[in-house]
Protein backbone atom coordinates (compact mmCIF):
# COMPACT_ATOMS: atom_id res chain seq x y z
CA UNK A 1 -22.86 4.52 -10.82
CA UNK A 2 -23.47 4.83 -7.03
CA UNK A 3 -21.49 2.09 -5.29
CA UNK A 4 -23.76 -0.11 -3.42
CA UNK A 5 -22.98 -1.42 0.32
CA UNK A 6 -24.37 -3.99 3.05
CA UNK A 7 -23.31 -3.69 6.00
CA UNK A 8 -23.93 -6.79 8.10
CA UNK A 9 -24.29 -5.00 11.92
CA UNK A 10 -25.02 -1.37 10.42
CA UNK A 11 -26.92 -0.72 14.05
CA UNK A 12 -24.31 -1.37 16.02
CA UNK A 13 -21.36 1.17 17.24
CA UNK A 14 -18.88 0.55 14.82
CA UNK A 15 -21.54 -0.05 11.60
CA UNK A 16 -23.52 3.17 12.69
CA UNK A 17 -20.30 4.88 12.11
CA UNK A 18 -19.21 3.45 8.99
CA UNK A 19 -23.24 3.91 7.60
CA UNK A 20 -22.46 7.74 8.08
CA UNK A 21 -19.05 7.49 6.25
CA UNK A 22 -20.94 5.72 3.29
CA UNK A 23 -23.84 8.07 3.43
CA UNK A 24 -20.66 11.59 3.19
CA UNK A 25 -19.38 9.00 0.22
CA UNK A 26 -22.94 8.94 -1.37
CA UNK A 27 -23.19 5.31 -1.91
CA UNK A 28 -26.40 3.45 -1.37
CA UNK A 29 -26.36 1.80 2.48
CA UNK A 30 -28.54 -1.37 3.19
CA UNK A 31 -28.07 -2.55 7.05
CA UNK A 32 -28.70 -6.40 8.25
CA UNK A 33 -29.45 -6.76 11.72
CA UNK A 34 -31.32 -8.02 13.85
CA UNK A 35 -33.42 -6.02 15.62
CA UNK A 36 -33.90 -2.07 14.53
CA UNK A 37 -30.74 0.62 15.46
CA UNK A 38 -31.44 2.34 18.76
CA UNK A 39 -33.00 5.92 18.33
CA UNK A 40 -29.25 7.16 18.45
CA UNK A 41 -27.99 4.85 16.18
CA UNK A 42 -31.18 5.71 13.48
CA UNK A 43 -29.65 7.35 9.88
CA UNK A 44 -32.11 7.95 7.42
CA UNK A 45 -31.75 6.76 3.92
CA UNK A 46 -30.32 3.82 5.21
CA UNK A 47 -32.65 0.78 3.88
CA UNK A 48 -32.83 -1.51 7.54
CA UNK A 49 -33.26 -5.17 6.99
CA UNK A 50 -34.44 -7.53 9.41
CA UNK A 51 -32.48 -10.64 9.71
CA UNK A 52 -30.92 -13.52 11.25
CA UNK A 53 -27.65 -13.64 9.55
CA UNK A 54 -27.22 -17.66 10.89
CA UNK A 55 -30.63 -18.45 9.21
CA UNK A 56 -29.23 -19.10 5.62
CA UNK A 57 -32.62 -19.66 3.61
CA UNK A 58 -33.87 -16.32 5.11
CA UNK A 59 -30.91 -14.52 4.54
CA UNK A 60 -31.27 -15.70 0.73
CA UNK A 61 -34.73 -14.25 0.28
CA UNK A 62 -33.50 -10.88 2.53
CA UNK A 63 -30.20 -10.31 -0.01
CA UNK A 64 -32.19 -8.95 -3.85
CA UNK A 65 -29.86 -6.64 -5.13
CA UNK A 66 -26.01 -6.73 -6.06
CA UNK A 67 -23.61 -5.36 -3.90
CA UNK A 68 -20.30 -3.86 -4.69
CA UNK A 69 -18.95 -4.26 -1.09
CA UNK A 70 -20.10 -6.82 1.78
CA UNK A 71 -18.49 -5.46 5.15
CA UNK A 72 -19.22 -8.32 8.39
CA UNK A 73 -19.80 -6.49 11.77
CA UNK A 74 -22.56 -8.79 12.59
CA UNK A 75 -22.28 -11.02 15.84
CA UNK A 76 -24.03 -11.74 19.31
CA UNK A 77 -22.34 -9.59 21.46
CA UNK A 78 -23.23 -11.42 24.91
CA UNK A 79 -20.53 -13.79 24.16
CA UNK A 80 -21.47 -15.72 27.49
CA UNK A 81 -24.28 -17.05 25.40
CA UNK A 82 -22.28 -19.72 23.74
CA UNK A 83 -24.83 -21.60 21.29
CA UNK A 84 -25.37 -17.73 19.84
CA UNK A 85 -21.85 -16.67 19.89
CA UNK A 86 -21.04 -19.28 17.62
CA UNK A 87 -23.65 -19.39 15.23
CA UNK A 88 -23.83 -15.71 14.54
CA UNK A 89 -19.57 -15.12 14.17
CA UNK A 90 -18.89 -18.65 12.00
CA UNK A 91 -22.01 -20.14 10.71
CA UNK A 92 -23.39 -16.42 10.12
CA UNK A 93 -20.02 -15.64 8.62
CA UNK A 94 -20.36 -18.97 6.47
CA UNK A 95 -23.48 -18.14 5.18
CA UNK A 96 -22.74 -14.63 4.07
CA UNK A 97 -19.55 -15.92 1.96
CA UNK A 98 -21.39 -18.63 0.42
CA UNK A 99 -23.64 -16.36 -0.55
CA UNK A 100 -21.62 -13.83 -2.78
CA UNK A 101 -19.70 -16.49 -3.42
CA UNK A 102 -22.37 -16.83 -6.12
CA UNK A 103 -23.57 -13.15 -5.99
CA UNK A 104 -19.87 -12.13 -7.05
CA UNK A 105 -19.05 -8.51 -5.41
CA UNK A 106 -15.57 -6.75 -5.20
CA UNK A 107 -14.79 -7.03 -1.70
CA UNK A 108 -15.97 -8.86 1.12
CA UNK A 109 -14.90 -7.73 4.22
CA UNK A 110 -14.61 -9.36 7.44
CA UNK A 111 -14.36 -7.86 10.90
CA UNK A 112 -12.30 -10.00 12.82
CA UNK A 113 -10.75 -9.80 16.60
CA UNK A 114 -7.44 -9.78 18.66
CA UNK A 115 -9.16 -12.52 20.47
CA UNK A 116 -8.76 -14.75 17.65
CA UNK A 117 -4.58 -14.82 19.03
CA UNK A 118 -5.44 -16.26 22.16
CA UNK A 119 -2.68 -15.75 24.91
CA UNK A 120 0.17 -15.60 21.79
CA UNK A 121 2.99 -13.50 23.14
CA UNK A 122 2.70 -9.47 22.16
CA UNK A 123 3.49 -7.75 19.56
CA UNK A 124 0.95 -9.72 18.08
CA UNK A 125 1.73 -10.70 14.67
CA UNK A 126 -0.51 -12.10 11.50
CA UNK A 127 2.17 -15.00 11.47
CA UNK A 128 1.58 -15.99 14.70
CA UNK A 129 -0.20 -19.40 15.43
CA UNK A 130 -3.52 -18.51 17.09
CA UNK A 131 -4.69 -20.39 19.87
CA UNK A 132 -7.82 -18.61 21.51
CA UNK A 133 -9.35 -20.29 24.71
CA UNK A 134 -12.87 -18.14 24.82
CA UNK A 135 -15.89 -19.14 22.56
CA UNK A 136 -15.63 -15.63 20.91
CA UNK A 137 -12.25 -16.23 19.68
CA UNK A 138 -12.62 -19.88 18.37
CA UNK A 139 -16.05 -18.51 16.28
CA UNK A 140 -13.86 -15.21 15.14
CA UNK A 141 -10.78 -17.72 14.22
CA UNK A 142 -12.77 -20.25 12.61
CA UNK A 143 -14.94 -17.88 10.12
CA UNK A 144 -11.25 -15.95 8.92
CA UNK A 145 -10.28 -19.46 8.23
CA UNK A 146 -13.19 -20.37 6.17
CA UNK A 147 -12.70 -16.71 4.63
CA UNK A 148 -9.48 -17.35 3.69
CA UNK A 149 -9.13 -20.91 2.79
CA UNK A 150 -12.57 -19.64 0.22
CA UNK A 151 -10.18 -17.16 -1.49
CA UNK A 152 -7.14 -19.93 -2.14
CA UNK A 153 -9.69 -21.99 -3.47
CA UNK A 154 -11.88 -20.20 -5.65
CA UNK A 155 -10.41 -16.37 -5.20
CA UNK A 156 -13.16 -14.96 -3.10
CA UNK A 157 -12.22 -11.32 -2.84
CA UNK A 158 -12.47 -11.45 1.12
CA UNK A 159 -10.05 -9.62 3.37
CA UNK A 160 -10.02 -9.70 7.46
CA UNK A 161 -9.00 -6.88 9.71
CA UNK A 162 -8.34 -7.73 12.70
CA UNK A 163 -9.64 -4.88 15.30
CA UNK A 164 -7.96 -4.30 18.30
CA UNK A 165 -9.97 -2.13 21.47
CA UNK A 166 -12.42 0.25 19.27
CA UNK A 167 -13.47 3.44 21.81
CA UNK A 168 -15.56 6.40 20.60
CA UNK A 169 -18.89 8.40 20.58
CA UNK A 170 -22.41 6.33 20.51
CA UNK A 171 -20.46 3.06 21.99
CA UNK A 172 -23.02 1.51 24.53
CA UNK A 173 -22.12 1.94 28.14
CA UNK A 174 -21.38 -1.79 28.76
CA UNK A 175 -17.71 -1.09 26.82
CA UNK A 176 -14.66 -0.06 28.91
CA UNK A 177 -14.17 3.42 28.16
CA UNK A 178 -17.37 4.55 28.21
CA UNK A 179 -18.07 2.42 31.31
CA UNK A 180 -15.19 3.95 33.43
CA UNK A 181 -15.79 7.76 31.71
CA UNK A 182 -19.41 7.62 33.21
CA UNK A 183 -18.61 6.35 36.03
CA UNK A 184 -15.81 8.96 36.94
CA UNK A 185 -18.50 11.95 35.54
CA UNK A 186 -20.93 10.44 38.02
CA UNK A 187 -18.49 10.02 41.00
CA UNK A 188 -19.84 6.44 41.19
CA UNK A 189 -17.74 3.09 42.30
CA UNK A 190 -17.31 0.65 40.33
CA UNK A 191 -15.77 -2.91 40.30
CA UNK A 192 -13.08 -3.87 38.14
CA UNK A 193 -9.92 -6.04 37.57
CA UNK A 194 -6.26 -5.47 39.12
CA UNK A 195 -5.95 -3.29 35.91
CA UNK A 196 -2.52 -5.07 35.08
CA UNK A 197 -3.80 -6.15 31.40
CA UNK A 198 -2.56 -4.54 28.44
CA UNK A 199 -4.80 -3.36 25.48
CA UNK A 200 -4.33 -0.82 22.84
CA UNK A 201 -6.98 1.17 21.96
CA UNK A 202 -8.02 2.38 18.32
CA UNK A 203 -10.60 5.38 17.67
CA UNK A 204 -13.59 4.63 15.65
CA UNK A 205 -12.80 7.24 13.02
CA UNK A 206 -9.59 5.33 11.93
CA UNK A 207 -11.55 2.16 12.19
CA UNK A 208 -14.43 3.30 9.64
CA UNK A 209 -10.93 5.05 7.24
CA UNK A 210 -9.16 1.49 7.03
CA UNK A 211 -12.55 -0.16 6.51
CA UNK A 212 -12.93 2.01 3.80
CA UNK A 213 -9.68 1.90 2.21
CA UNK A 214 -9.63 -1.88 2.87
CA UNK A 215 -12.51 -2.39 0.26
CA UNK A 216 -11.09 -0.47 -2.27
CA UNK A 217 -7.47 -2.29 -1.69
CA UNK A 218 -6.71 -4.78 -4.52
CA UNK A 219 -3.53 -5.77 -2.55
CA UNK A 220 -5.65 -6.36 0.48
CA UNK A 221 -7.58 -9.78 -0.93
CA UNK A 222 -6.69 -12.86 0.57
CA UNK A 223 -5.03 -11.15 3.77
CA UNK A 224 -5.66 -10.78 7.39
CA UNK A 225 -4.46 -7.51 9.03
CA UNK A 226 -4.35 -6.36 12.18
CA UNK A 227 -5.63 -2.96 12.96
CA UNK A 228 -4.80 -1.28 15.98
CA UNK A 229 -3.73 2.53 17.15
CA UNK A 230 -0.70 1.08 17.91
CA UNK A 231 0.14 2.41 21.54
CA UNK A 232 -0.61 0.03 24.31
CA UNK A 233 -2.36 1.43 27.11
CA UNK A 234 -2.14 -0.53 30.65
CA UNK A 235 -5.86 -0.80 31.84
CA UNK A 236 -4.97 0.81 35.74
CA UNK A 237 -3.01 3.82 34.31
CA UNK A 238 -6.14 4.13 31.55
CA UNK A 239 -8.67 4.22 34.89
CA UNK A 240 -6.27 6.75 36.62
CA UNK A 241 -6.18 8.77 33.77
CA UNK A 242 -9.30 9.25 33.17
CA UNK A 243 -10.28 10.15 37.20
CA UNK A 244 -7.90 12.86 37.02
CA UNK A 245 -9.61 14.09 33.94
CA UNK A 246 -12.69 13.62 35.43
CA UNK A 247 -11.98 14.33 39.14
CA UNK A 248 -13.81 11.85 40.31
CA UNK A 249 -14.82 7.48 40.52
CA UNK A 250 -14.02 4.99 42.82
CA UNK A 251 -12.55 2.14 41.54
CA UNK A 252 -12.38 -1.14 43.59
CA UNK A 253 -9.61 -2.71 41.71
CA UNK A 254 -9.29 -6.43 41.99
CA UNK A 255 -13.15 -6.76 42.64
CA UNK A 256 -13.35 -8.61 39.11
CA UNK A 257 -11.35 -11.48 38.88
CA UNK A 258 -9.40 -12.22 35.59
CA UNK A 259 -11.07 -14.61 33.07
CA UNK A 260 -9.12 -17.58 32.29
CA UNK A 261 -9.29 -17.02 28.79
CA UNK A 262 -8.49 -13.13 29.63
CA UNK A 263 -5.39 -11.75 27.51
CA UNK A 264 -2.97 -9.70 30.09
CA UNK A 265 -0.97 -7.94 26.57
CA UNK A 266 -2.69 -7.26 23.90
CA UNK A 267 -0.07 -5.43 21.69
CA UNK A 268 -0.48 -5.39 17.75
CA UNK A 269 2.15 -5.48 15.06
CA UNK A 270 1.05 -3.38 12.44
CA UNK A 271 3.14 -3.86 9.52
CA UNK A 272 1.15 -5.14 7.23
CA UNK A 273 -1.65 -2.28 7.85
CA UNK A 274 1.37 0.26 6.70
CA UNK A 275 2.71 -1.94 3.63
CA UNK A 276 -0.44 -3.03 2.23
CA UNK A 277 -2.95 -0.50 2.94
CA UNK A 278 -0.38 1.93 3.69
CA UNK A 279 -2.43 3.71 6.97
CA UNK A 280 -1.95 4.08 10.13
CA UNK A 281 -3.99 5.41 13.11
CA UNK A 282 -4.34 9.64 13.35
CA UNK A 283 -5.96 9.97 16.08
CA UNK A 284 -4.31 9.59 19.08
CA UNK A 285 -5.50 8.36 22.65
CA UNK A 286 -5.84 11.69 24.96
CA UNK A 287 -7.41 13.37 21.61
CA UNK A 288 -9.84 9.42 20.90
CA UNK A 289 -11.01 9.83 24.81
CA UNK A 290 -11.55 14.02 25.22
CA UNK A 291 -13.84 13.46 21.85
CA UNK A 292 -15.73 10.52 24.02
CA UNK A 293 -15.74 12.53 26.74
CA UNK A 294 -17.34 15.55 25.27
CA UNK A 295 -19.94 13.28 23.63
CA UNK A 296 -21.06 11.04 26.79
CA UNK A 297 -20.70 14.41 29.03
CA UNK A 298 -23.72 15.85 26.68
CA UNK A 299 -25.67 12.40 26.51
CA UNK A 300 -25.45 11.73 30.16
């Protein structure tokens, strides 16, 4: 039989991506979101539901069928808008897990966030005690510990993988790297910070291939994993970069003042994604951004 999917966030970047993986895999796609996928974003024979993942009684009449895998991308993604941030990562999150709690599936995957680590010292490991200052991260570190503290009580197959920077084709221009690659293809200036932080930056193709391989992972229940392309790229030399590839934008570093809640090194360990998953990242940086570049020079 076909396997069956929901993706929670299937119109966003990342779930638009992983929809077309599950559509090459031939398994029947329903998305929860809420508001319809932008006309780039649009797959067909993907069944688009209309929710409110934070509205529980709703989300009860909008789930009818059983699913083999859940995967969680959903979240408000102004995370400025605090009230919203919180109730659509944790109590949307919460909702969800009580839900196939009872409607058993095989795996129930989270998306989680570097965030969640707060400013722990890099290479940032699963042990480490997370501390996060910024609404974002408390919401993303309180629904993995719901997640997880579900599966050592009552074995909820639910695993977490934390993402690190995701970059690709069909990201929305408010992102980094598309941000600074269309404003060096349109010679424009642009504000930004010193460029002194750290981040390491993972191609959506490897993202959607561990998601994948994460549902299917007995080994992987119960765990949280980070997932990262593990290479850290310093944000100034990432800007350069990409001018010289571009031959052109002005940046105006130091015009945006670091957050307080702002991570300078975001560096993942990424043992456990090798032991228990056994993967690692293929595609590397230079080859992640000329594939963004070639996409965003044609979409311009």
């Amino acid at each position: 039989m076909k396997k069956k999917i929901l993706i929670v966030g299937g119109t966003g970047f990342i779930g638009y991506h992983l929809a077309k993986k599950c559509l090459k895999l031939n398994w029947i796609i329903h998305s929860i979101s809420t508001k319809k996928p932008k006309k780039k974003r649009f797959l067909k024979n993907i069944n688009y539901i209309l929710c409110d993942i934070s509205n529980k009684n709703l989300l009860k009449k909008k789930i009818k069928i059983k699913y083999n895998y859940v995967v969680n991308l959903g979240g408000y993604v102004n995370h400025n808008a605090k009230k919203k941030t919180y109730e659509s990562h944790f109590t949307g999150c919460k909702n969800l897990s009580e839900i196939f709690l009872k409607n058993k599936v095989d795996t129930f995957l989270q998306i989680g966030s570097s965030s969640e680590y707060g400013k722990s010292k890099s290479p940032l490991s699963e042990k480490n005690k997370c501390s996060p200052s910024s609404k974002y991260g408390k919401a993303k570190l309180l629904a993995t510990s719901y997640l997880i503290n579900l599966f050592k009580k009552n074995n909820f197959p639910c695993v977490v993988l934390r993402l690190f920077q995701v970059y690709g084709p069909y990201q929305d221009y408010n992102r980094f790297i598309p941000f600074i690659i269309k404003s060096c293809l349109n010679n424009a200036e642009f504000d930004c910070s010193d460029g002194n932080q750290f981040r390491d930056f993972i191609y959506v193709d490897d993202v959607v291939n561990v998601i994948i391989k994460a549902l299917k992972n007995k080994k992987s229940k119960g765990k949280i994993i980070n997932i990262g392309n593990g290479k850290s790229q310093k944000i100034g030399e990432t800007i350069e970069k990409l001018r010289k590839k571009l031959h052109g934008g002005k940046p105006n570093y130091g015009a945006i003042k670091l957050r307080k809640d702002e991570m300078i090194d975001a560096t993942p360990n990424l043992n456990l994604s090798k032991s228990i998953l056994n993967w690692n990242a293929k595609v590397n940086f230079d080859k992640g951004l000329k594939k963004t570049i070639n996409y965003i020079r044609k979409n311009l």
